[in-house]
C-alpha atoms as a PDB file:
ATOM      1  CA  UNK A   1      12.278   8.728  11.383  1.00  0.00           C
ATOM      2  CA  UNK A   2      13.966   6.741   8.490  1.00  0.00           C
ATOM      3  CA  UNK A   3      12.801   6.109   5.283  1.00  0.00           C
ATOM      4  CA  UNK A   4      12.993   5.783   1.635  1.00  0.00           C
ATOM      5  CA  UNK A   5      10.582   5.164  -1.230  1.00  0.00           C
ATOM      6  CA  UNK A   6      10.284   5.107  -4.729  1.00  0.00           C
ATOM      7  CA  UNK A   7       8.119   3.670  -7.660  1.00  0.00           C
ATOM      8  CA  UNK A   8       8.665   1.919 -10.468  1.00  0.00           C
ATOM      9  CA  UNK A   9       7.387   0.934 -14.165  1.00  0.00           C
ATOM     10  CA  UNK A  10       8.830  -2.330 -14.154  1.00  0.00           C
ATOM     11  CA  UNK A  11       9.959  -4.210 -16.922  1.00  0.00           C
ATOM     12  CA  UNK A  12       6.740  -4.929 -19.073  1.00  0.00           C
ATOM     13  CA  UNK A  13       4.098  -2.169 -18.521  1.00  0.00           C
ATOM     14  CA  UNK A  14       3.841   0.906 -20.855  1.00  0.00           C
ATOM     15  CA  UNK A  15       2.656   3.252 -17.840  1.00  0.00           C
ATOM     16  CA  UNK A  16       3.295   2.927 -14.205  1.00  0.00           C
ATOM     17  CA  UNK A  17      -0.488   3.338 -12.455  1.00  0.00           C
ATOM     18  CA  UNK A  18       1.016   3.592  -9.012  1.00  0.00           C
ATOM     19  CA  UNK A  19       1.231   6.099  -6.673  1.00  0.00           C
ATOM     20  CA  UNK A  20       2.818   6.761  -3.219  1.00  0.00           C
ATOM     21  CA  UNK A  21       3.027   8.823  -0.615  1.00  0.00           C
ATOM     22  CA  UNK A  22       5.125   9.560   2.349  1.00  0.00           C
ATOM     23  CA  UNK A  23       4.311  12.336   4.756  1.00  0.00           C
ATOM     24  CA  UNK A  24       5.070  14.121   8.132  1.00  0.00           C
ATOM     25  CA  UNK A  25       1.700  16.057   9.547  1.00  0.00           C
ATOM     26  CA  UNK A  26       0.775  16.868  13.137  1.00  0.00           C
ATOM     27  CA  UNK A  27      -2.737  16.376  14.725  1.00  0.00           C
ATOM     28  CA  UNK A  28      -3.919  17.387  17.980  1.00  0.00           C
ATOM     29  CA  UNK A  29      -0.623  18.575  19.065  1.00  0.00           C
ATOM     30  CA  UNK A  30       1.235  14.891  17.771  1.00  0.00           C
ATOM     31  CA  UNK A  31       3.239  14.338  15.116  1.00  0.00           C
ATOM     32  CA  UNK A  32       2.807  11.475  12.435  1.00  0.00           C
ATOM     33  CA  UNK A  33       4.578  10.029   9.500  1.00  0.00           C
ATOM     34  CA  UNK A  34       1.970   8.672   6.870  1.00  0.00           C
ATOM     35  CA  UNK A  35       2.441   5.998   4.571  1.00  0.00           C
ATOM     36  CA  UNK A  36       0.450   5.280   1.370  1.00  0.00           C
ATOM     37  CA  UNK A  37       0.736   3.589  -1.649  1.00  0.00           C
ATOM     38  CA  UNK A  38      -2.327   2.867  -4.487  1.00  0.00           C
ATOM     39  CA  UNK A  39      -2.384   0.777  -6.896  1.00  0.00           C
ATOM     40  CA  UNK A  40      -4.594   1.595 -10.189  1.00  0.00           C
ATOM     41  CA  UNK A  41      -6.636  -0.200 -12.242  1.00  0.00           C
ATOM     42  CA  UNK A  42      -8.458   0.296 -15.490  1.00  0.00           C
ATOM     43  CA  UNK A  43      -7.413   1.164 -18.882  1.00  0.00           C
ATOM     44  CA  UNK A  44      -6.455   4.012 -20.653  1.00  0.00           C
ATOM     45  CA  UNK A  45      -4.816   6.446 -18.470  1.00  0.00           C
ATOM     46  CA  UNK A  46      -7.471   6.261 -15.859  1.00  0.00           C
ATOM     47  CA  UNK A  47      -5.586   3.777 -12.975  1.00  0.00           C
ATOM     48  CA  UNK A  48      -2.680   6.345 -12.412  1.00  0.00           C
ATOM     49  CA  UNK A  49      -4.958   9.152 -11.992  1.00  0.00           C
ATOM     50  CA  UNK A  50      -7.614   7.086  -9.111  1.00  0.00           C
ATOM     51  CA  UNK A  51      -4.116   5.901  -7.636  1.00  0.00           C
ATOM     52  CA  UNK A  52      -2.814   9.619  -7.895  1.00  0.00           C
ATOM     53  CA  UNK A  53      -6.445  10.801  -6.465  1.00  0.00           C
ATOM     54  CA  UNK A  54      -6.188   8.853  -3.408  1.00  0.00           C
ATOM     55  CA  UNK A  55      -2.687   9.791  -2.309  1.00  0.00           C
ATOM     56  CA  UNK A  56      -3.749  13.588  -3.049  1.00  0.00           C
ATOM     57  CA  UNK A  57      -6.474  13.123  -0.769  1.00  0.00           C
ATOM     58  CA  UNK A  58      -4.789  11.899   1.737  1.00  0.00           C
ATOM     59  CA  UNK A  59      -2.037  14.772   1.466  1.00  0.00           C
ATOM     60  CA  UNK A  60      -4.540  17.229   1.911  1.00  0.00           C
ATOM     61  CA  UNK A  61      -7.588  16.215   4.033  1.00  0.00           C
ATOM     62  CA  UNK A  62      -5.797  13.307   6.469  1.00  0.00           C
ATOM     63  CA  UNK A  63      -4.919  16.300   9.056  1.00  0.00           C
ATOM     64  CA  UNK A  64      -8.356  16.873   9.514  1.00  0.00           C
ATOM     65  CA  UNK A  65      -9.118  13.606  10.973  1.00  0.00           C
ATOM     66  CA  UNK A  66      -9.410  13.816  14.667  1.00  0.00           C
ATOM     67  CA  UNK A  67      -8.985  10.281  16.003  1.00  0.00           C
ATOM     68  CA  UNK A  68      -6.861   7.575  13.264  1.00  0.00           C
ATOM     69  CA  UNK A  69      -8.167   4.800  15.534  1.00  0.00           C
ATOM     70  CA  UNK A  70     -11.447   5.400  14.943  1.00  0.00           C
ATOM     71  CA  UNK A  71     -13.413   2.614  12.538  1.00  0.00           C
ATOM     72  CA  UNK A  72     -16.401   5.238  12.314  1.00  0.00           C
ATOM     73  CA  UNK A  73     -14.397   8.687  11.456  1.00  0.00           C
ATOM     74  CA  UNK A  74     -11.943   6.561   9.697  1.00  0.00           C
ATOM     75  CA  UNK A  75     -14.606   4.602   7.156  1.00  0.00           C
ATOM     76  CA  UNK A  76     -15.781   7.923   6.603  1.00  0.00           C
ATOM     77  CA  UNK A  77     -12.465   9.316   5.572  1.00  0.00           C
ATOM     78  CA  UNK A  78     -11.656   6.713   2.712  1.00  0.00           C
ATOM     79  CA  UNK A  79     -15.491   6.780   1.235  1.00  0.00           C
ATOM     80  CA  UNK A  80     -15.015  10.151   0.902  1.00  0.00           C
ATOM     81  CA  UNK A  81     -11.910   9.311  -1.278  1.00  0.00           C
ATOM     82  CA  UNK A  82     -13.891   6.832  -2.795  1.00  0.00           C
ATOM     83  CA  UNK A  83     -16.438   9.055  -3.560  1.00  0.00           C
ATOM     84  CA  UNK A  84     -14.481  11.790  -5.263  1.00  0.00           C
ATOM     85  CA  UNK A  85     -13.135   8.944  -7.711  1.00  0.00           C
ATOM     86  CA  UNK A  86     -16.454   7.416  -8.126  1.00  0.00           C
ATOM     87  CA  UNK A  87     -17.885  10.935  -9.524  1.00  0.00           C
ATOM     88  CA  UNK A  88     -14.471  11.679 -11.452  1.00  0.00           C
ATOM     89  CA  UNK A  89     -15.408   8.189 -13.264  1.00  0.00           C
ATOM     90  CA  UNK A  90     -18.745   9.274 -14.056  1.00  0.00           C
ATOM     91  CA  UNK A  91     -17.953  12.783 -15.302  1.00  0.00           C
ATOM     92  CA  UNK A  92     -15.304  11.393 -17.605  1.00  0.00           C
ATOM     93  CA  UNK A  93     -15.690   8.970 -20.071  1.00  0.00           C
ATOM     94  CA  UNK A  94     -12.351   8.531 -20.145  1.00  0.00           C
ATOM     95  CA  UNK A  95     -12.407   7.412 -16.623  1.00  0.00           C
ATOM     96  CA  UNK A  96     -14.949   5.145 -16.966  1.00  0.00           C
ATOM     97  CA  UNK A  97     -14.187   2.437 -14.605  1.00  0.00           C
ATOM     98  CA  UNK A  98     -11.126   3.374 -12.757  1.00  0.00           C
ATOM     99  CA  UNK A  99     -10.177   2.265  -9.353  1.00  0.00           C
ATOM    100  CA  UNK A 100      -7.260   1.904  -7.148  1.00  0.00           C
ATOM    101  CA  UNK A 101      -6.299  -0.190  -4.085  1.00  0.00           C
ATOM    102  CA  UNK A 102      -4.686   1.355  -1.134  1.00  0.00           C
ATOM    103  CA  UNK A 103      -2.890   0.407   2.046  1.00  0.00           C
ATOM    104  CA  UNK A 104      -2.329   3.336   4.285  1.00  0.00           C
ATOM    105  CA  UNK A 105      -0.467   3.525   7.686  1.00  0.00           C
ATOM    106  CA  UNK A 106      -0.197   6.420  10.258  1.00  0.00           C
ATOM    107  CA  UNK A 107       2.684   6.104  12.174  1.00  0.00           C
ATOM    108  CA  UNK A 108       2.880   8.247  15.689  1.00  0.00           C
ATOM    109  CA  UNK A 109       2.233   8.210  19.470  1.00  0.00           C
ATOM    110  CA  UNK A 110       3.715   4.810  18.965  1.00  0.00           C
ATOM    111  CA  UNK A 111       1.225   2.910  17.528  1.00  0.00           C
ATOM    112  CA  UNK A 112       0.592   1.683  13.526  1.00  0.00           C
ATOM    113  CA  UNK A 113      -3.185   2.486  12.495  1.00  0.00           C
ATOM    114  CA  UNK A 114      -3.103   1.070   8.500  1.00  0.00           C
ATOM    115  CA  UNK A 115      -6.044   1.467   6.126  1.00  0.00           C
ATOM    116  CA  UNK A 116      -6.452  -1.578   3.893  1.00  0.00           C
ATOM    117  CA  UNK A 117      -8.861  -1.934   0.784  1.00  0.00           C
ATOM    118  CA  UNK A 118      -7.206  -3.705  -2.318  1.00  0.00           C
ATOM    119  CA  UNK A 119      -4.290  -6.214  -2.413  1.00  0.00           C
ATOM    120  CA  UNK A 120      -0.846  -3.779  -1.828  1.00  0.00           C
ATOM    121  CA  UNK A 121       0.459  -4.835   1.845  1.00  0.00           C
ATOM    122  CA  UNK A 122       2.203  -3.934   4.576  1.00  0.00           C
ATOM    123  CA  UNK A 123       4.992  -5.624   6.791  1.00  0.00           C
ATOM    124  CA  UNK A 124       6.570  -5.636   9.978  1.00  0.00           C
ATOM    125  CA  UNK A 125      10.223  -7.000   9.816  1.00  0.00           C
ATOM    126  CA  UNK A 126      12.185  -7.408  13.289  1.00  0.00           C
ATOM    127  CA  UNK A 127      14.397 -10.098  14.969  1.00  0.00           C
ATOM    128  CA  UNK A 128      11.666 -12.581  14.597  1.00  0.00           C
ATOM    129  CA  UNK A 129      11.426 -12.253  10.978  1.00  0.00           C
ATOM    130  CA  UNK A 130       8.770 -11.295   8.834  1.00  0.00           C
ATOM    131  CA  UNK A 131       4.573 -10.509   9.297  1.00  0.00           C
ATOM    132  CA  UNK A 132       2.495  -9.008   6.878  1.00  0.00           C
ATOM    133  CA  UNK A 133       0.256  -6.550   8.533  1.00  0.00           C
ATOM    134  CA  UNK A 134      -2.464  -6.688   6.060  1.00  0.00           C
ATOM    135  CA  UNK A 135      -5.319  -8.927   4.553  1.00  0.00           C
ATOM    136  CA  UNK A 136      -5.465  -8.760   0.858  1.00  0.00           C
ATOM    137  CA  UNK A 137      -8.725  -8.560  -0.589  1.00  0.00           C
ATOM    138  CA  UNK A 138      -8.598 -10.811  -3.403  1.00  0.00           C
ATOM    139  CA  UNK A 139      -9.795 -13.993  -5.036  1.00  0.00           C
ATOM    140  CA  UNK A 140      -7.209 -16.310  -3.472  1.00  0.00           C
ATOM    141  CA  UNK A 141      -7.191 -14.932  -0.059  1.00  0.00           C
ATOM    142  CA  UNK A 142     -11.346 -15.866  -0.431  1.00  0.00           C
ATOM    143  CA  UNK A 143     -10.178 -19.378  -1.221  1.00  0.00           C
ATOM    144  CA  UNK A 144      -7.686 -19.604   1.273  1.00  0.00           C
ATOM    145  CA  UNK A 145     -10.038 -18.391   3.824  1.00  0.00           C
ATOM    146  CA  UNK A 146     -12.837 -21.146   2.365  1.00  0.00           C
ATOM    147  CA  UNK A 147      -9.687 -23.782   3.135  1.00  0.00           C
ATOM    148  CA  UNK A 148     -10.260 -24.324  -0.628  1.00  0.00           C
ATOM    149  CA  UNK A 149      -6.309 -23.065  -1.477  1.00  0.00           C
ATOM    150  CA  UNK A 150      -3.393 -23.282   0.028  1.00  0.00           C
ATOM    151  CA  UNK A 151      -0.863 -19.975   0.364  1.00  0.00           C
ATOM    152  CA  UNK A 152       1.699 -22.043  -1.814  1.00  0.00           C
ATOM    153  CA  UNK A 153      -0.738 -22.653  -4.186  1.00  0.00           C
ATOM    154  CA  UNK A 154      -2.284 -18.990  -4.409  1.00  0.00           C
ATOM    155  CA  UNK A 155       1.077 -17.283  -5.565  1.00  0.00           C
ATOM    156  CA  UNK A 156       0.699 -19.749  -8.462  1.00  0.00           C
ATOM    157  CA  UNK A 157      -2.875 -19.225  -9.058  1.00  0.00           C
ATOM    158  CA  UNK A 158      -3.930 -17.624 -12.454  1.00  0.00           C
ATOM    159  CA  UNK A 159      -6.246 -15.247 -10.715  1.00  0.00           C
ATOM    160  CA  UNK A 160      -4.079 -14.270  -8.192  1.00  0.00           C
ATOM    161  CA  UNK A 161      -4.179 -10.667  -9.305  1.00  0.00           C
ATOM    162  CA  UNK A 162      -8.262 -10.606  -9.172  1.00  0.00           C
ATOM    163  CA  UNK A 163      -8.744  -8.513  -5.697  1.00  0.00           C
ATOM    164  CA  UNK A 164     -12.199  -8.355  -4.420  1.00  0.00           C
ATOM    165  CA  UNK A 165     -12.561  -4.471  -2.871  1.00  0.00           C
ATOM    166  CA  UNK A 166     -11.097  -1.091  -3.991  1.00  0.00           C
ATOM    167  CA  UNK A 167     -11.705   2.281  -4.088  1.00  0.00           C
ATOM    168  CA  UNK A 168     -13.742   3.358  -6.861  1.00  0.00           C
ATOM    169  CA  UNK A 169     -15.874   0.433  -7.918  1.00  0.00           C
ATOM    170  CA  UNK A 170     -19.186   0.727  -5.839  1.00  0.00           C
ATOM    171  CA  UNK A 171     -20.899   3.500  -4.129  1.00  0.00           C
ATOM    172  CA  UNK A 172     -19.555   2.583  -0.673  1.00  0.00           C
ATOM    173  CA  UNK A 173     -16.683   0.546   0.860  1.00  0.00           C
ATOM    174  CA  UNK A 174     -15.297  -0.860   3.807  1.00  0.00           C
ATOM    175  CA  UNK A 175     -12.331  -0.908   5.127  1.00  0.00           C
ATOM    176  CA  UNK A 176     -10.297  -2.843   6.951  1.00  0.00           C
ATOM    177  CA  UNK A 177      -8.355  -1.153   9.668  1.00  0.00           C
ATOM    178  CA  UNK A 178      -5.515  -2.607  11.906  1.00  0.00           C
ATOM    179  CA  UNK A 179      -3.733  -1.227  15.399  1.00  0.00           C
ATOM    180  CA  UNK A 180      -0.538  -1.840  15.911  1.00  0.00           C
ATOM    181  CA  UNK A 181       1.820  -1.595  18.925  1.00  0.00           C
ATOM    182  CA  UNK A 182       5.669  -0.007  17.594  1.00  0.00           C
ATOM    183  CA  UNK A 183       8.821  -1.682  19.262  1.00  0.00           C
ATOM    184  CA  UNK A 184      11.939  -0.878  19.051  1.00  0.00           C
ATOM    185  CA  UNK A 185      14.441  -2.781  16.075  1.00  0.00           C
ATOM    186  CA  UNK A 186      10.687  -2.864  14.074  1.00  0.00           C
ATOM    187  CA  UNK A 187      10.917  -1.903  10.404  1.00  0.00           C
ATOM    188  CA  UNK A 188       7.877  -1.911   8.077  1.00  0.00           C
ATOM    189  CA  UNK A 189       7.438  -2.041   4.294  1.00  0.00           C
ATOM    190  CA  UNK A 190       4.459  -1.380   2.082  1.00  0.00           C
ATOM    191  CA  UNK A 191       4.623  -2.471  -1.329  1.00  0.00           C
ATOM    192  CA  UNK A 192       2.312  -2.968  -3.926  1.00  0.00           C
ATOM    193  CA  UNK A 193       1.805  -6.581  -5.456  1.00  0.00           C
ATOM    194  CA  UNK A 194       4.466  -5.716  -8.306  1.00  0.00           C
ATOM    195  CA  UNK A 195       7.041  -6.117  -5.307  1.00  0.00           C
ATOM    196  CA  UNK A 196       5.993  -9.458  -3.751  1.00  0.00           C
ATOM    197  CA  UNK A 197       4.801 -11.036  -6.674  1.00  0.00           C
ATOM    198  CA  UNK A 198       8.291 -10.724  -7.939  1.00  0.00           C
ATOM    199  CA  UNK A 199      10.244 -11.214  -5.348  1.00  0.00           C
ATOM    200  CA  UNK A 200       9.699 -14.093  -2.123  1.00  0.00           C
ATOM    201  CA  UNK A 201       9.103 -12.695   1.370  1.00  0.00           C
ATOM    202  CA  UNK A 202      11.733 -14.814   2.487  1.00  0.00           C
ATOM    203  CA  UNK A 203      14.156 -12.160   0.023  1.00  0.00           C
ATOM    204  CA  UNK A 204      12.413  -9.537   0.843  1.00  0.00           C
ATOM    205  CA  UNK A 205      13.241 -10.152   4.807  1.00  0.00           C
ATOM    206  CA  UNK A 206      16.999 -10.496   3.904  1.00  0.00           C
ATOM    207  CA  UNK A 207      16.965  -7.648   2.159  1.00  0.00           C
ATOM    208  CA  UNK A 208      15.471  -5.023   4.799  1.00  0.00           C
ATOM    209  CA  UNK A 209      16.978  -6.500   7.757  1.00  0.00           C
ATOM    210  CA  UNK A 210      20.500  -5.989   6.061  1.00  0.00           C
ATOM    211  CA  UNK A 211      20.712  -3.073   4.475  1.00  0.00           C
ATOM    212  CA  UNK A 212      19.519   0.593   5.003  1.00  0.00           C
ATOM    213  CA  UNK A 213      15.937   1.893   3.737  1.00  0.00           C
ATOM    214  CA  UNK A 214      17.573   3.626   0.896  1.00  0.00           C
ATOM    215  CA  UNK A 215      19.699   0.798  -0.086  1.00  0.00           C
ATOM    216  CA  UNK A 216      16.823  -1.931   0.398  1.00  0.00           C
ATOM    217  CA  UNK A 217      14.395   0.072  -1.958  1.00  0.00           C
ATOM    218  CA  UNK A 218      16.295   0.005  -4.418  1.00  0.00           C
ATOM    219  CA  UNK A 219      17.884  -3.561  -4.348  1.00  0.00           C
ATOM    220  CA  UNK A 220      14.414  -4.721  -3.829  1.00  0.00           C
ATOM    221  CA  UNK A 221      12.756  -2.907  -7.113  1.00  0.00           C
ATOM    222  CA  UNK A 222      15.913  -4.031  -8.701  1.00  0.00           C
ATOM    223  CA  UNK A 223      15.030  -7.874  -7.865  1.00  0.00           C
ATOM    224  CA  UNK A 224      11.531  -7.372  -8.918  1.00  0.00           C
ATOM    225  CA  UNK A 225      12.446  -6.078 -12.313  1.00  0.00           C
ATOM    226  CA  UNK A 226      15.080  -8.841 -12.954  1.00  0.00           C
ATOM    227  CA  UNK A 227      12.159 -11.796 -12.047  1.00  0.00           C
ATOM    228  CA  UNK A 228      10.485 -10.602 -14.991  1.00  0.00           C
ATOM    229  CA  UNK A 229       9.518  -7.035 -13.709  1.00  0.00           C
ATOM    230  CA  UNK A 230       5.777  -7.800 -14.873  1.00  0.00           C
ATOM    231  CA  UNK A 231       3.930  -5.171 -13.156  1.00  0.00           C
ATOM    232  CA  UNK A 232       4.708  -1.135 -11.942  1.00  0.00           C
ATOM    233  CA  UNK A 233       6.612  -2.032  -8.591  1.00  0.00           C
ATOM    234  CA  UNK A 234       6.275   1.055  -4.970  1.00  0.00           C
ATOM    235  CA  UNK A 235       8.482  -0.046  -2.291  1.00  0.00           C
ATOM    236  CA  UNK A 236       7.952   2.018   1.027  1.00  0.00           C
ATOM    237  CA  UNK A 237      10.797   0.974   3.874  1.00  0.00           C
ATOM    238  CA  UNK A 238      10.242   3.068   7.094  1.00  0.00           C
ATOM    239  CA  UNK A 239      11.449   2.844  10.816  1.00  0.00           C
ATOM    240  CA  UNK A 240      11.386   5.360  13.849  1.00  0.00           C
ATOM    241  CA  UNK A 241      15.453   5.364  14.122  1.00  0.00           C
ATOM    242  CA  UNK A 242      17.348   8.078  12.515  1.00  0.00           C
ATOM    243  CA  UNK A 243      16.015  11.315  11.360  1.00  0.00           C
ATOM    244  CA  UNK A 244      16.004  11.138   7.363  1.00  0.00           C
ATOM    245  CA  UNK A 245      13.779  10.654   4.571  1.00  0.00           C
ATOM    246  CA  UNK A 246      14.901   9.668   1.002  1.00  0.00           C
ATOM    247  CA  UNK A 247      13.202   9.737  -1.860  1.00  0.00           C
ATOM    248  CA  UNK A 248      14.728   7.553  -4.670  1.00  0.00           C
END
């Protein structure tokens, strides 16, 4: 395994509500490399510490999961996160209404299971180019969905940051949860919307595909901040070649 991470304030925010994660566990006798980045919202100081809940979670109770491909044992995973944030919110006035997206992937046995509530994303960039992984749950994606917007027109949209599901605003959630077959030359990125609001897809391809994980973290949070930078920016870059992990 290969990788590198790192998160960022960007250029215009006071506090960076983010929060990643990168992690090697075994289950069941197999080994996995997990994934994770949350993004938080609310004010105050509450969206860093529902982003920083989740990831903690995940760190400690995600080894206890027996099957990753399950929807039912999965769903039940992620409400429980949910549900520790939910009653943190309510104990806490100065909680009150935090919440945090999150886009998790499990990497082993090789196959991609991702967890996806919120708007961050994940990527596959080969050969062929580059797919996003992941569905955002947002405002625009409803209206693209509806036919009512096109994709050109949603990055412009004024409410293209309004996302429609996260972890810690009801009682209950669902996820979304995608398989994924890994071949060989496949990198993946998960980034948070600070990254690809910033910076085009198209850039962001060039960028992976030429450089190293370390190097392409950083020269893409570098883009982001120098497009204006308006939003805290995690970059995740991971393949199965190699045998190191950087954190930047």
């Amino acid at each position: 395994m290969k990788c590198a991470y790192s998160t960022n304030i960007g250029a215009k925010r006071k506090i960076n509500q983010d929060a990643c994660l990168a992690a090697e566990i075994t289950n069941n006798g197999t080994e996995y490399y997990v994934f994770a980045a949350a993004d938080g919202l609310g004010g105050h100081r509450s969206g860093e510490v529902a982003s920083q809940m989740a990831v903690d979670f995940i760190k400690d109770f995600l080894p206890e999961v027996n099957d990753y491909s399950d929807p039912v044992e999965m769903d039940r995973f992620v409400n429980d996160i949910n549900s520790e944030i939910v009653r943190a919110s309510i104990h806490d006035p100065e909680l009150s209404g935090m919440a945090t997206t999150l886009t998790l992937c499990i990497l082993g046995d090789g196959k991609l299971d991702i967890i996806q509530i919120g708007d961050s994303r994940a990527y596959r960039i080969n050969k062929k180019g580059i797919s996003r992984l992941t569905k955002d749950h947002s405002l625009v994606q409803m209206l693209i969905d509806e036919g009512r917007l096109s994709p050109e027109d949603a990055a412009r949209h004024p409410q293209k940051n309004v996302i429609t599901r996260a972890l810690g605003t009801d009682s209950m959630v669902s996820i979304d949860l995608y398989e994924y077959e890994v071949k060989s030359g496949d990198t993946f990125l998960v980034c948070t919307d600070g990254l690809y609001n910033m910076v085009p897809e198209e850039e962001i391809y060039s960028i992976v595909s030429e450089n190293a994980p370390e190097s392409a973290v950083k020269q893409l949070i570098n883009l982001a901040n120098e497009n204006g930078g308006s939003d805290n920016i995690t970059v995740m870059v991971f393949n199965s070649e190699g045998d190191a992990a950087d954190d930047q």
